[in-house]
C-alpha atoms as a PDB file:
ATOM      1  CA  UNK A   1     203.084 119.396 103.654  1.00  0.00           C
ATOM      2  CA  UNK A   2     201.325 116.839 105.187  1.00  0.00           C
ATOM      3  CA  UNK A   3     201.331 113.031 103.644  1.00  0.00           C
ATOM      4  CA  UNK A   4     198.972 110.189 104.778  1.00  0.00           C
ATOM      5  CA  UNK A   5     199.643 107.364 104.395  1.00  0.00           C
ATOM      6  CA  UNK A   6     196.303 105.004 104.422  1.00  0.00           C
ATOM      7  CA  UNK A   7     195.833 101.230 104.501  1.00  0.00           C
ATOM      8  CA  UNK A   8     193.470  99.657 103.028  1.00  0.00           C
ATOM      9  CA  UNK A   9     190.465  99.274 105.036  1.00  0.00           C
ATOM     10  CA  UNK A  10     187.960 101.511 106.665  1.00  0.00           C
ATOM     11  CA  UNK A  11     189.619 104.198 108.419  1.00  0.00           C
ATOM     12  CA  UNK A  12     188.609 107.160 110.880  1.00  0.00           C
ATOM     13  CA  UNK A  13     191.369 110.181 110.332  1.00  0.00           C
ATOM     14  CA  UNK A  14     190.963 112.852 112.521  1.00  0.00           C
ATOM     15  CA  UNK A  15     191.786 116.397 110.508  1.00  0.00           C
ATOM     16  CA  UNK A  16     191.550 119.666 111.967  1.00  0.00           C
ATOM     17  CA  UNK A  17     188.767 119.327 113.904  1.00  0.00           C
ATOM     18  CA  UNK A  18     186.616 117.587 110.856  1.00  0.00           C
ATOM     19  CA  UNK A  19     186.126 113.540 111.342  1.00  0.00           C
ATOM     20  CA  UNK A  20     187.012 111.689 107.781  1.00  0.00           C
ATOM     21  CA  UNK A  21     186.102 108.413 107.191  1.00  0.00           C
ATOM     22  CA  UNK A  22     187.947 107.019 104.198  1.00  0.00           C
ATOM     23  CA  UNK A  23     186.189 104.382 102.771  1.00  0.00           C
ATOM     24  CA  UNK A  24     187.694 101.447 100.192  1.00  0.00           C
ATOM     25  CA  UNK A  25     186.323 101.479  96.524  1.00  0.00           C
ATOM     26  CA  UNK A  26     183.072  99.396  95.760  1.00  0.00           C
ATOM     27  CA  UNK A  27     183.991  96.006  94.283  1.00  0.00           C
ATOM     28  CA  UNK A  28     184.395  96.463  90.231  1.00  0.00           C
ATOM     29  CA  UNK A  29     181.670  94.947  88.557  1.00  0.00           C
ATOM     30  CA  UNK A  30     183.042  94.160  84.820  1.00  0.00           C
ATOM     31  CA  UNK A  31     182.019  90.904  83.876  1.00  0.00           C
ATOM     32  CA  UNK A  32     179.973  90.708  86.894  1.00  0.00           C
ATOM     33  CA  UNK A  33     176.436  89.073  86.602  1.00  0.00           C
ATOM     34  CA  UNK A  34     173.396  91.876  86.594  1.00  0.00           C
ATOM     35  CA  UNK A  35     171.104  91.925  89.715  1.00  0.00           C
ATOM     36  CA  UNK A  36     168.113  89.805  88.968  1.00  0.00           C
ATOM     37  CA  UNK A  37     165.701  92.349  88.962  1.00  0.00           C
ATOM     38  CA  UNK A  38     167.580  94.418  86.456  1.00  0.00           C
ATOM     39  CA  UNK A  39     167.521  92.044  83.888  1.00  0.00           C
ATOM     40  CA  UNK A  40     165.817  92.669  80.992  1.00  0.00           C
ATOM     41  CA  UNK A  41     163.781  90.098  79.236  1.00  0.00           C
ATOM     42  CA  UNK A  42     163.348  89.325  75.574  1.00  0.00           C
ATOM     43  CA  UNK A  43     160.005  88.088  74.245  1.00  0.00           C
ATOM     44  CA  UNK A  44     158.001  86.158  75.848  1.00  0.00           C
ATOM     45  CA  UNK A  45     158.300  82.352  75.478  1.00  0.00           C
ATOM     46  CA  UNK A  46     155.446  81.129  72.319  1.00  0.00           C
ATOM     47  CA  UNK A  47     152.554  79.672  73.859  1.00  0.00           C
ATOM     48  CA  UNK A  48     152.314  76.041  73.559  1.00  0.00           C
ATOM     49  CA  UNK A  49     150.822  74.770  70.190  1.00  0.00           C
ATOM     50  CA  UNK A  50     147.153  73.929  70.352  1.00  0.00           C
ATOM     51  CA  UNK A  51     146.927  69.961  71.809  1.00  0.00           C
ATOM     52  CA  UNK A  52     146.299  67.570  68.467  1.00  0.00           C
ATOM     53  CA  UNK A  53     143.087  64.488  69.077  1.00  0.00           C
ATOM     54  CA  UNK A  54     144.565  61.836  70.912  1.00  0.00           C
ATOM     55  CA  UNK A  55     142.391  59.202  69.052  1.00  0.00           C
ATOM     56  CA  UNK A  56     141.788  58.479  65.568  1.00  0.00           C
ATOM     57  CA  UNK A  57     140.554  61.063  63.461  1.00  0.00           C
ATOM     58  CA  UNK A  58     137.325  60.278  60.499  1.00  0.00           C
ATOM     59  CA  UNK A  59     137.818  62.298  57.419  1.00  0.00           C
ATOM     60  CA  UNK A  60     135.049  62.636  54.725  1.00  0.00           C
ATOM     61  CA  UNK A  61     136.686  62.822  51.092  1.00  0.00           C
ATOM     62  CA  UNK A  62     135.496  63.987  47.859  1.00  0.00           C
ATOM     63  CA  UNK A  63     136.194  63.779  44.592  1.00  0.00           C
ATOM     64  CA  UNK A  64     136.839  66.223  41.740  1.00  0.00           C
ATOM     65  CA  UNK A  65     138.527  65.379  38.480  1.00  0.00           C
ATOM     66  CA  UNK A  66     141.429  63.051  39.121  1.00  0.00           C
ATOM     67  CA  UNK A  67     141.902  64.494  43.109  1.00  0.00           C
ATOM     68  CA  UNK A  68     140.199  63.739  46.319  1.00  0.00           C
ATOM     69  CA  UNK A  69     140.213  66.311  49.362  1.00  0.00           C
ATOM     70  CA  UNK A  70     140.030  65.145  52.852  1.00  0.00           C
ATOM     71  CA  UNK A  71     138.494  66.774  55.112  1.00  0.00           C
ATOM     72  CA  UNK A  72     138.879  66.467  59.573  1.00  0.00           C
ATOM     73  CA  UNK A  73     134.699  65.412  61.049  1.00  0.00           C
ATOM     74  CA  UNK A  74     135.576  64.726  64.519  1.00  0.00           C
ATOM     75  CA  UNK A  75     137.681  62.497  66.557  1.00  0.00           C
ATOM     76  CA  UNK A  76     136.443  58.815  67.651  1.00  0.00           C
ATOM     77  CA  UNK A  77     137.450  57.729  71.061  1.00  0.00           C
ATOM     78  CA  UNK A  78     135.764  54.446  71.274  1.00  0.00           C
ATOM     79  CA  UNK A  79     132.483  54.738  70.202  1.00  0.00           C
ATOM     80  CA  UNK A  80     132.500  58.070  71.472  1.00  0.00           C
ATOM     81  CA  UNK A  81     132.530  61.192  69.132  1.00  0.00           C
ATOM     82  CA  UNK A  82     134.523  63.727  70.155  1.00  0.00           C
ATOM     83  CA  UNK A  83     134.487  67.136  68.238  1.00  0.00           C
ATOM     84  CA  UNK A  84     137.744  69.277  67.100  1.00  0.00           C
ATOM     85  CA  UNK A  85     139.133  72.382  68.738  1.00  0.00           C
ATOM     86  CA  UNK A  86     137.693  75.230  67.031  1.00  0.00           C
ATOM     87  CA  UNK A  87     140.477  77.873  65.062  1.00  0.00           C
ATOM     88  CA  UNK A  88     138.603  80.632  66.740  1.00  0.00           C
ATOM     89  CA  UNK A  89     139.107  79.726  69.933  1.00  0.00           C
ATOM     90  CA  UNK A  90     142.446  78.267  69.559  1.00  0.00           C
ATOM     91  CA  UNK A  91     143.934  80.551  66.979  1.00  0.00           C
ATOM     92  CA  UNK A  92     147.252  78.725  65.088  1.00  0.00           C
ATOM     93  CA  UNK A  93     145.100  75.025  65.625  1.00  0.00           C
ATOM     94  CA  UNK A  94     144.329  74.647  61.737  1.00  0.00           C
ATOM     95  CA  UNK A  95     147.995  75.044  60.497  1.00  0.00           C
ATOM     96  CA  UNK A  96     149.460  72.744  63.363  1.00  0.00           C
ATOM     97  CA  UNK A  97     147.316  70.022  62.527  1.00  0.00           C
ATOM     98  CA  UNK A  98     147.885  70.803  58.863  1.00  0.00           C
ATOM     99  CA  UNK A  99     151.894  70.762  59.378  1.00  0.00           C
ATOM    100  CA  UNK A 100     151.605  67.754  61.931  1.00  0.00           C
ATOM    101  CA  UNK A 101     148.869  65.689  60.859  1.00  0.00           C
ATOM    102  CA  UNK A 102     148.917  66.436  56.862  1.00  0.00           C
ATOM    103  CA  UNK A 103     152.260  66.489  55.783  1.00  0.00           C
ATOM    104  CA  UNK A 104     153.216  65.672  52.506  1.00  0.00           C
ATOM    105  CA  UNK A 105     153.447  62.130  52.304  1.00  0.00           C
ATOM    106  CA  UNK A 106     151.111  60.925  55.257  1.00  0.00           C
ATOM    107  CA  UNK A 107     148.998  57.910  53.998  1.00  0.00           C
ATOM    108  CA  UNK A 108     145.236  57.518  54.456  1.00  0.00           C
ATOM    109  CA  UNK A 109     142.869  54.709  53.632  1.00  0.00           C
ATOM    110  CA  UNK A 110     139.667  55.443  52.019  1.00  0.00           C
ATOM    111  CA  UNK A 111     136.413  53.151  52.586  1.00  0.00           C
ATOM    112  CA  UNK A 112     133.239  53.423  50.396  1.00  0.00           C
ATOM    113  CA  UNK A 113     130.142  51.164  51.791  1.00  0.00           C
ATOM    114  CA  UNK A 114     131.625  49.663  54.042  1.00  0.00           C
ATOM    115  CA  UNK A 115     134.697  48.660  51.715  1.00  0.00           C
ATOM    116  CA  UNK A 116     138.551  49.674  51.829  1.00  0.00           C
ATOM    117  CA  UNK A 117     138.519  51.204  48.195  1.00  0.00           C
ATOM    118  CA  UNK A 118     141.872  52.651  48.272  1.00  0.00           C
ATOM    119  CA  UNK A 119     144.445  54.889  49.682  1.00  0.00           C
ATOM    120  CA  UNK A 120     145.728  58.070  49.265  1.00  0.00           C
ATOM    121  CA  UNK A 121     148.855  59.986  49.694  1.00  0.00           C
ATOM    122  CA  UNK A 122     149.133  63.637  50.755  1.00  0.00           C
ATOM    123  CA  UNK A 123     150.425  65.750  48.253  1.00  0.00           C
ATOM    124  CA  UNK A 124     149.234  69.156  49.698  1.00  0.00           C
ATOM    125  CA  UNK A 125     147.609  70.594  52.721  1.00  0.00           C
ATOM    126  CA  UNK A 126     145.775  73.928  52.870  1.00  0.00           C
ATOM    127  CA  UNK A 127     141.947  74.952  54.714  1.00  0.00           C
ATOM    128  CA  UNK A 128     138.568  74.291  53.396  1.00  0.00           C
ATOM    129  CA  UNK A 129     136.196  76.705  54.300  1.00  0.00           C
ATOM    130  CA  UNK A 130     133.135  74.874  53.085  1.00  0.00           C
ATOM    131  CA  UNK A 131     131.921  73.520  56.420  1.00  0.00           C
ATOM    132  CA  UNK A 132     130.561  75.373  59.275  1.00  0.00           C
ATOM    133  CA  UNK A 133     133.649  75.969  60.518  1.00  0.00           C
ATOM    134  CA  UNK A 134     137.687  75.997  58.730  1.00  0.00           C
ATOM    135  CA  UNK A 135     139.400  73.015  58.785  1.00  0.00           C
ATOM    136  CA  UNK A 136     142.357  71.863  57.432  1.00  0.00           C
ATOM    137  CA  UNK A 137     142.119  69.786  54.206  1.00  0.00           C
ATOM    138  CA  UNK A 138     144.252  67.509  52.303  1.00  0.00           C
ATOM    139  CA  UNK A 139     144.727  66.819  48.147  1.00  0.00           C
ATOM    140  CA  UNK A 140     145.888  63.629  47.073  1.00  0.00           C
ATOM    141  CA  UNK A 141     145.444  61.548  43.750  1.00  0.00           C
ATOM    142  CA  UNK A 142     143.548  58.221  45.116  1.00  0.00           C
ATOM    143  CA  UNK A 143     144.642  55.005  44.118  1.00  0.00           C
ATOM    144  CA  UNK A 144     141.143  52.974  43.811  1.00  0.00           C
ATOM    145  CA  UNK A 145     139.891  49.304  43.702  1.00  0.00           C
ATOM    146  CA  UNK A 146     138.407  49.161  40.019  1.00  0.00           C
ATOM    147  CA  UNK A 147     134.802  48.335  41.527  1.00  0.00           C
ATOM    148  CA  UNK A 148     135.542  52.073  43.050  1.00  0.00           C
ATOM    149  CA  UNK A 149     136.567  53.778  40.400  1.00  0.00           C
ATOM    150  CA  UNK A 150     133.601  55.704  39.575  1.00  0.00           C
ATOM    151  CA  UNK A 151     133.137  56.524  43.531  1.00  0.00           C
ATOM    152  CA  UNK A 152     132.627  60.466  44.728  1.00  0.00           C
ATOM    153  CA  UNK A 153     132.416  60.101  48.603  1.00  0.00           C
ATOM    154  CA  UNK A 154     134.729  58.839  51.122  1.00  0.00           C
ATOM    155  CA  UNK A 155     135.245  58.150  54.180  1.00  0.00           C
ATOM    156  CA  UNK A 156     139.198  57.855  55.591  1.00  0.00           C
ATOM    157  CA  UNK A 157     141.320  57.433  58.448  1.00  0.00           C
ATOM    158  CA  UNK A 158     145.240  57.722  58.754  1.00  0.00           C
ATOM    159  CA  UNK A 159     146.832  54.522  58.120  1.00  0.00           C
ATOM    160  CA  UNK A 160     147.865  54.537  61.314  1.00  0.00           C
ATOM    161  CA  UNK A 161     144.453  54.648  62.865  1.00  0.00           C
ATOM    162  CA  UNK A 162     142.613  52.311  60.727  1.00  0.00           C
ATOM    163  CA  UNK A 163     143.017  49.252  63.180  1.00  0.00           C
ATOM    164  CA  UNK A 164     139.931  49.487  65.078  1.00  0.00           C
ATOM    165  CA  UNK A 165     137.818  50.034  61.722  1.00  0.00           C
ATOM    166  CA  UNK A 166     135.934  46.780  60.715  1.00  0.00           C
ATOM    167  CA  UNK A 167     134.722  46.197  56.742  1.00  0.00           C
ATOM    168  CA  UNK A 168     133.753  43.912  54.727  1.00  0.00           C
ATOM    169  CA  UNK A 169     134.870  41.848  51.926  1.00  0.00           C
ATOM    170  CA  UNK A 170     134.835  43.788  48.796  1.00  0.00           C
ATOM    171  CA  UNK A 171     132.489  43.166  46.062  1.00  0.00           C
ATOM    172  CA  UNK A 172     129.999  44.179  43.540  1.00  0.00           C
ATOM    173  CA  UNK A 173     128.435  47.857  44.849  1.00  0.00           C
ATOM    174  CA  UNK A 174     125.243  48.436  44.392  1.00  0.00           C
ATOM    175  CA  UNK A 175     123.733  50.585  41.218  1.00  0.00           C
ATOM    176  CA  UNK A 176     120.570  52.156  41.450  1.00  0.00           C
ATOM    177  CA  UNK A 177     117.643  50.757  40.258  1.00  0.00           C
ATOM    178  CA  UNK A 178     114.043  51.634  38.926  1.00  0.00           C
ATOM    179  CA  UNK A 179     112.405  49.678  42.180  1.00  0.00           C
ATOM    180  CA  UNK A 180     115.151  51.440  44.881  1.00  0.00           C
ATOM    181  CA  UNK A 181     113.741  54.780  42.789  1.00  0.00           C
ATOM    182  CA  UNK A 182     109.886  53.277  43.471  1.00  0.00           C
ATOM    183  CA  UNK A 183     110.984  51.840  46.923  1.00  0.00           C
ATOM    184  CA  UNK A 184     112.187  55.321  48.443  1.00  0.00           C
ATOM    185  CA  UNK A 185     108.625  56.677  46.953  1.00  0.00           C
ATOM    186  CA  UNK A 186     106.966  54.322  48.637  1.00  0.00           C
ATOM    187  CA  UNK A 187     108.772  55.346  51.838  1.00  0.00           C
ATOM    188  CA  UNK A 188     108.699  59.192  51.907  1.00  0.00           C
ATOM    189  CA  UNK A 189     104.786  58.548  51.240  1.00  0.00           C
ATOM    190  CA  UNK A 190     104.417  56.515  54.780  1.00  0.00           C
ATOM    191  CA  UNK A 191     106.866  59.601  55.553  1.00  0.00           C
ATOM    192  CA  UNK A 192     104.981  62.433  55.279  1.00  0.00           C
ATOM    193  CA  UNK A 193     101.584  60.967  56.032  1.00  0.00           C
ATOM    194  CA  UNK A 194     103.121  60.212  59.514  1.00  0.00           C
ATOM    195  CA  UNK A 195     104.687  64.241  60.052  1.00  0.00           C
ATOM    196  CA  UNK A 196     101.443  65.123  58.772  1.00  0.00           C
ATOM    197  CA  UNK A 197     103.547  67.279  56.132  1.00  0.00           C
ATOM    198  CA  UNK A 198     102.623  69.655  53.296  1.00  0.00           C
ATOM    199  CA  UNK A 199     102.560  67.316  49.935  1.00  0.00           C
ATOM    200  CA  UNK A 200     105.027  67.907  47.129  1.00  0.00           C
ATOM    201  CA  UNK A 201     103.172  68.645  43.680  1.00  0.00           C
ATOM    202  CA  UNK A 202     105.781  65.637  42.579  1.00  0.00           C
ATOM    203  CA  UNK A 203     107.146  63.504  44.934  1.00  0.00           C
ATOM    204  CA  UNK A 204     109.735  62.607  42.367  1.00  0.00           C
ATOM    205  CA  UNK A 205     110.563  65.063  41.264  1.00  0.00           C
ATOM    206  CA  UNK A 206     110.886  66.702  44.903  1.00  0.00           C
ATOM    207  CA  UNK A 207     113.862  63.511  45.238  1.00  0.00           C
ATOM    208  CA  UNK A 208     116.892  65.588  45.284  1.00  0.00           C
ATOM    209  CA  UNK A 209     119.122  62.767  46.546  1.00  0.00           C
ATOM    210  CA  UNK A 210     119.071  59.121  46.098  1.00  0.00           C
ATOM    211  CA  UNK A 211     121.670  56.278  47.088  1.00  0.00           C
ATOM    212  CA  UNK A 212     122.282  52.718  47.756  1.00  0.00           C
ATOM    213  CA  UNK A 213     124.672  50.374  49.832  1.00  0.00           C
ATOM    214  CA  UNK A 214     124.890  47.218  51.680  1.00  0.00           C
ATOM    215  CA  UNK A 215     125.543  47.161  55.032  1.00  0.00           C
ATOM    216  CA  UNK A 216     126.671  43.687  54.885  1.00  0.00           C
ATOM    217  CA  UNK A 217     127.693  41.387  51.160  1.00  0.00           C
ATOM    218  CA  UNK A 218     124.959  38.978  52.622  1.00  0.00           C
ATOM    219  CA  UNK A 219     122.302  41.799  53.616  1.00  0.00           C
ATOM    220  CA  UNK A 220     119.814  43.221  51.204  1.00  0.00           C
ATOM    221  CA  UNK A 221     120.427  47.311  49.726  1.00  0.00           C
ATOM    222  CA  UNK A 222     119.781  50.182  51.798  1.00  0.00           C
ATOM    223  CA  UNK A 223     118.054  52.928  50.120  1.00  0.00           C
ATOM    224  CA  UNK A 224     118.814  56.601  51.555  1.00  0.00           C
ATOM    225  CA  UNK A 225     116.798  59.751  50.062  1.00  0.00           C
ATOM    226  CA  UNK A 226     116.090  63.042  50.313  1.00  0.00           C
ATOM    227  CA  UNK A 227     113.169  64.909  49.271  1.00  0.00           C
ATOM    228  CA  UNK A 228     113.383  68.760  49.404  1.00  0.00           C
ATOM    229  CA  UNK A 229     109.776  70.702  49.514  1.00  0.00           C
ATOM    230  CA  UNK A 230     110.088  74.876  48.169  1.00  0.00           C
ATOM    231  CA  UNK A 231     113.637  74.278  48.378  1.00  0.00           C
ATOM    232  CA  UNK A 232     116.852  72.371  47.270  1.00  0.00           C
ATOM    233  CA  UNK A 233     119.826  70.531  48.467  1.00  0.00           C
ATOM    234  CA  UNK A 234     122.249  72.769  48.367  1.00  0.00           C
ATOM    235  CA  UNK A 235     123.625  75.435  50.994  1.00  0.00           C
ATOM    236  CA  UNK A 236     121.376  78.511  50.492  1.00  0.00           C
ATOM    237  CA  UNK A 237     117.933  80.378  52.143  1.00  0.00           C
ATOM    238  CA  UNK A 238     114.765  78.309  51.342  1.00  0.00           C
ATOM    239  CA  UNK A 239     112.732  81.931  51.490  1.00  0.00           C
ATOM    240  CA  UNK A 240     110.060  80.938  53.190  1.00  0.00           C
ATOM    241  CA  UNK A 241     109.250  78.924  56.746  1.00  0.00           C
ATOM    242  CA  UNK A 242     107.093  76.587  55.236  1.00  0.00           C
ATOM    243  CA  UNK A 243     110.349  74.457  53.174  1.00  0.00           C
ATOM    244  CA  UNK A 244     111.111  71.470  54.757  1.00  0.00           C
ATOM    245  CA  UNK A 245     113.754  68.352  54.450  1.00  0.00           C
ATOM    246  CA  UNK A 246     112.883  64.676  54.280  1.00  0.00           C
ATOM    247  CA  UNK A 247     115.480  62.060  54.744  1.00  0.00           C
ATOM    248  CA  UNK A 248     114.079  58.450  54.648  1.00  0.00           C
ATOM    249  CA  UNK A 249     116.508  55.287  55.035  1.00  0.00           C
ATOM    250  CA  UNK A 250     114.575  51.666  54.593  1.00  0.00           C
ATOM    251  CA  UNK A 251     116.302  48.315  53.614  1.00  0.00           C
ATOM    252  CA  UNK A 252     114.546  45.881  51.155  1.00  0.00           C
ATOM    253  CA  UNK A 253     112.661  42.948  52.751  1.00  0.00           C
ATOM    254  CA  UNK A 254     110.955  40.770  50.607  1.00  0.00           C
ATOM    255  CA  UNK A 255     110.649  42.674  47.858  1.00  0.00           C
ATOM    256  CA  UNK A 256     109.488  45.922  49.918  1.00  0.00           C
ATOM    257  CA  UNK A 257     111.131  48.878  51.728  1.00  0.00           C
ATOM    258  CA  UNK A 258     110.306  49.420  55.048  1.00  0.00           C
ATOM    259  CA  UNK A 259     111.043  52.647  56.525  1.00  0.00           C
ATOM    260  CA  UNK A 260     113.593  52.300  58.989  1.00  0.00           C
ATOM    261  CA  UNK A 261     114.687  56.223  59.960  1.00  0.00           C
ATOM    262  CA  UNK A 262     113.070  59.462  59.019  1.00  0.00           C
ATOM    263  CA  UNK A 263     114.670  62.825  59.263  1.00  0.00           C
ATOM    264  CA  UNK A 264     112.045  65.571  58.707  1.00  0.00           C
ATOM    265  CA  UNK A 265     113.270  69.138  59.553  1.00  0.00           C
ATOM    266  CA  UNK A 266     110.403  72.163  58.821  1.00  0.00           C
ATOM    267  CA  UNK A 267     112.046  75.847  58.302  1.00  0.00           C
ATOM    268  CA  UNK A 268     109.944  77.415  60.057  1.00  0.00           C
ATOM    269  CA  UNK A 269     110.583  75.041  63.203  1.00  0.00           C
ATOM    270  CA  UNK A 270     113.990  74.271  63.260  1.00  0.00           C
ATOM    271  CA  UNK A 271     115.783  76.511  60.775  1.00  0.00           C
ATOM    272  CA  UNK A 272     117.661  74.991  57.348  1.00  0.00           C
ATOM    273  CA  UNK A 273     118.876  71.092  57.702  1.00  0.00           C
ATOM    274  CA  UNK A 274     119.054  69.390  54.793  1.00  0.00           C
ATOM    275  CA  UNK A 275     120.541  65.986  54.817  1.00  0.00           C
ATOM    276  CA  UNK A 276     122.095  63.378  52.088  1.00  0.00           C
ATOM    277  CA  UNK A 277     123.591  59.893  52.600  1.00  0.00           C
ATOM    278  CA  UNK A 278     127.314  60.579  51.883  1.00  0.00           C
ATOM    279  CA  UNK A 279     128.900  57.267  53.306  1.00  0.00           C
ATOM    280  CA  UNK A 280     129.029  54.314  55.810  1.00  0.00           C
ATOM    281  CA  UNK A 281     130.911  51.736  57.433  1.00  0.00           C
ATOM    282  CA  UNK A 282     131.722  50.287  61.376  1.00  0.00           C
ATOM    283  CA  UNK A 283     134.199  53.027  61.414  1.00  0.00           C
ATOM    284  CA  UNK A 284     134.468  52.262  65.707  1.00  0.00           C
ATOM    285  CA  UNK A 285     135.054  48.707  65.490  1.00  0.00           C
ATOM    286  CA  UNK A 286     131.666  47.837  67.743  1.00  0.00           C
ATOM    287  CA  UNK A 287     129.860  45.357  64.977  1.00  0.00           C
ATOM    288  CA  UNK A 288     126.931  48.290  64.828  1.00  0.00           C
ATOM    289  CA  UNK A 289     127.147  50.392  61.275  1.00  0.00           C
ATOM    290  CA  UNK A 290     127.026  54.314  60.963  1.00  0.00           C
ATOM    291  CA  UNK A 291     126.092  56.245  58.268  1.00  0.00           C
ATOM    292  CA  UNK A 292     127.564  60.223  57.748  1.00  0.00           C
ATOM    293  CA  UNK A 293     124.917  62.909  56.829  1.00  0.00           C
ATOM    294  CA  UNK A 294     126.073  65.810  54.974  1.00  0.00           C
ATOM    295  CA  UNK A 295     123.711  68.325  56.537  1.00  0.00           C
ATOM    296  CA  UNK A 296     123.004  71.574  54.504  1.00  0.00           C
ATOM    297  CA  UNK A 297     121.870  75.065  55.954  1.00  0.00           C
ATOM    298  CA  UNK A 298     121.128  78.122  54.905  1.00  0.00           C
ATOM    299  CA  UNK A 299     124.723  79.321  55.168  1.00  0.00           C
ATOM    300  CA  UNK A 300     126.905  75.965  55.796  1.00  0.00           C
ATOM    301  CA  UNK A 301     127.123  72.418  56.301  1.00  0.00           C
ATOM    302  CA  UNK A 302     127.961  70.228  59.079  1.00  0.00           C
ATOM    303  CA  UNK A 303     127.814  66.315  59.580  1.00  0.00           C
ATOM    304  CA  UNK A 304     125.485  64.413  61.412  1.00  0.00           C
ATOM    305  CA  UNK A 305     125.594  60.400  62.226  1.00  0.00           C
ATOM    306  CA  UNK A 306     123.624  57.393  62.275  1.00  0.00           C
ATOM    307  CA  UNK A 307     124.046  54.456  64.111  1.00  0.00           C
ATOM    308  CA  UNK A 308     122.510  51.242  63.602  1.00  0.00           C
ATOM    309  CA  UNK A 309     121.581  49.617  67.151  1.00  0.00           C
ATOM    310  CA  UNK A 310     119.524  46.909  67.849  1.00  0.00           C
ATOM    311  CA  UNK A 311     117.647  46.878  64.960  1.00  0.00           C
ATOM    312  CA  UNK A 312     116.785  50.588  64.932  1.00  0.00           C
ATOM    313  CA  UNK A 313     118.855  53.679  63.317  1.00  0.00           C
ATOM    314  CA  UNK A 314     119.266  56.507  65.851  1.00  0.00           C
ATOM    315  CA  UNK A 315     120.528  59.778  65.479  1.00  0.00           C
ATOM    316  CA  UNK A 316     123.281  59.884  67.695  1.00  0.00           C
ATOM    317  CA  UNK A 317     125.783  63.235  66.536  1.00  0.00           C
ATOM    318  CA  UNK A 318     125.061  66.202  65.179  1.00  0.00           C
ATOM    319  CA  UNK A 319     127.574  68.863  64.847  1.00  0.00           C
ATOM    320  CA  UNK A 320     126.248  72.470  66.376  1.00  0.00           C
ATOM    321  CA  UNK A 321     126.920  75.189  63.631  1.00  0.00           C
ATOM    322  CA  UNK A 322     127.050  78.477  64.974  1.00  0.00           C
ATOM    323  CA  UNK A 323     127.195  80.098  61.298  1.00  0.00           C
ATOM    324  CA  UNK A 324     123.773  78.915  60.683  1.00  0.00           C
ATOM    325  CA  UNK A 325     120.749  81.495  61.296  1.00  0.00           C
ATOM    326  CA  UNK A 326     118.192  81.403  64.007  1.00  0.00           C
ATOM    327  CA  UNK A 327     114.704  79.167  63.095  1.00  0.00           C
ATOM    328  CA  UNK A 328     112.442  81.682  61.263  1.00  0.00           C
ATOM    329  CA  UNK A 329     109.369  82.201  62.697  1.00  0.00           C
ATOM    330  CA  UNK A 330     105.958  82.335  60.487  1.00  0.00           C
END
């Protein structure tokens, strides 16, 4: 019998002609870290949450029963209109603002004509489908001026963002009347004559939409209609190419309305826009009113603004509505 006896080491032992090269154990790896290519990941890290507007946000409200919803237009940087990111393209977006932006107990301010009427408290948050695209919405029980109690249509902005906003002094708002009924007549006549459009049977009764403010307690009313011919205000298909919108907007001056802005929008041209007067104030802060459309189509509806500058009202935002259906040819 032959015994070796081997350090530790690496060793050459010569053995009957055969070369053996003893070799020490590898190094024990219990409770030693994994190589870094063998690790194994877990699930991959959530994406970021879609980015929230930066500026103050304008909210249209409306009224049913004893609760007003809130819904997200657009975002005002300055006096620049800036529209929200889009669900579909940034899938999760509605439910982070809703969680972030709406959360029980955020306050709002609501403004009618111009006016802080109120406020209104988040109670629960959930997404309108309404418009031509989702958004998140709000419910709240308002708590009104009494001039404002009978109000409808809102306009809000966080209470946090309201700064930049400038109203007027609340008072008396204005009711309609039998000569703001006569005066926006009077104006969708000059109207049409000037679009060389296809007469109503009864221009009354073709007013589908009538409304007054003051853009000012010192100014005179503003009278904003719309006139629907072969067709009505309301989110559905006219039928037929020929239907057309007529907005008119005129203020009273000396006992007359001129006709300050027209919106006229034929089917057959332009597809489905139907718009109504839903609110106004200097929501921007830069001494120049604007007044919110609520634009109806065939399928949805979609804002549009007016801004009062230099004397004349321009269109200046109109929200693009992919929903809607291409212009129908005759």
């Amino acid at each position: 019998m032959v015994i070796l006896a081997l350090a530790t080491g690496c060793d050459n032992v010569e053995w009957g002609g055969a070369s053996v090269a003893l070799q020490p154990p590898p190094p024990a790896t219990v409770g030693a870290a994994p190589a870094e290519d063998s690790l194994q990941t877990g699930e991959p890290d959530a994406p970021p949450p879609p980015p929230l507007p930066e500026g103050a946000v304008l909210y249209a409200g409306t009224r049913s029963g004893a609760s007003v919803t809130l819904r997200p237009l657009f975002e005002l940087r300055g006096d620049t209109i800036v529209e929200l990111t889009d669900e579909a393209e940034a899938p999760g977006y509605n439910a982070h603002y809703a969680a972030t932006l709406l959360a029980p107990g955020t306050e709002f301010t609501l403004f009618a004509d111009g006016v802080r009427v109120g406020t209104l408290v988040a109670e629960s948050a959930g997404v309108d489908a309404g418009w031509c695209r989702p958004t998140p919405s709000v419910q709240g029980v308002p708590e009104l001026v009494p001039a404002a109690a009978s109000a409808t249509r809102f306009l809000a902005l966080a209470r946090t963002d309201e700064g930049a906003a400038r109203t007027h002094a609340a008072g008396a708002f204005p009711a309609v009347a039998a000569s703001h009924r006569e005066g926006s007549r009077l104006m969708a006549q000059t109207a049409i004559m000037r679009e060389s459009a296809l007469w109503p049977d009864d221009l009354s009764a073709a007013r589908a939409d009538l409304a007054v403010t003051r853009l000012a307690p010192d100014e005179p009313p503003t009278v904003a209609a719309t006139f629907m011919f072969r067709d009505r205000l309301a989110v559905e298909d006219p039928g037929t190419p020929v239907a057309y919108s007529l907005f008119v907007l005129g203020t009273e001056t000396e006992g007359r309305y001129l006709l300050d802005y027209t919106w006229y929008r034929r089917v057959g041209d332009a597809a489905k826009g139907a718009p109504r007067f839903f609110q106004q104030f200097d929501w921007d802060g830069d001494e120049r009113p604007e007044v919110l459309l609520e634009v109806m189509g065939t399928a949805s509806r979609w804002p549009a603004v007016l801004e009062l500058d230099d004397g004349e009202w321009e269109l200046v935002y109109e929200a693009g509505c992919s929903a809607e259906t291409a212009p129908t040819g005759e």
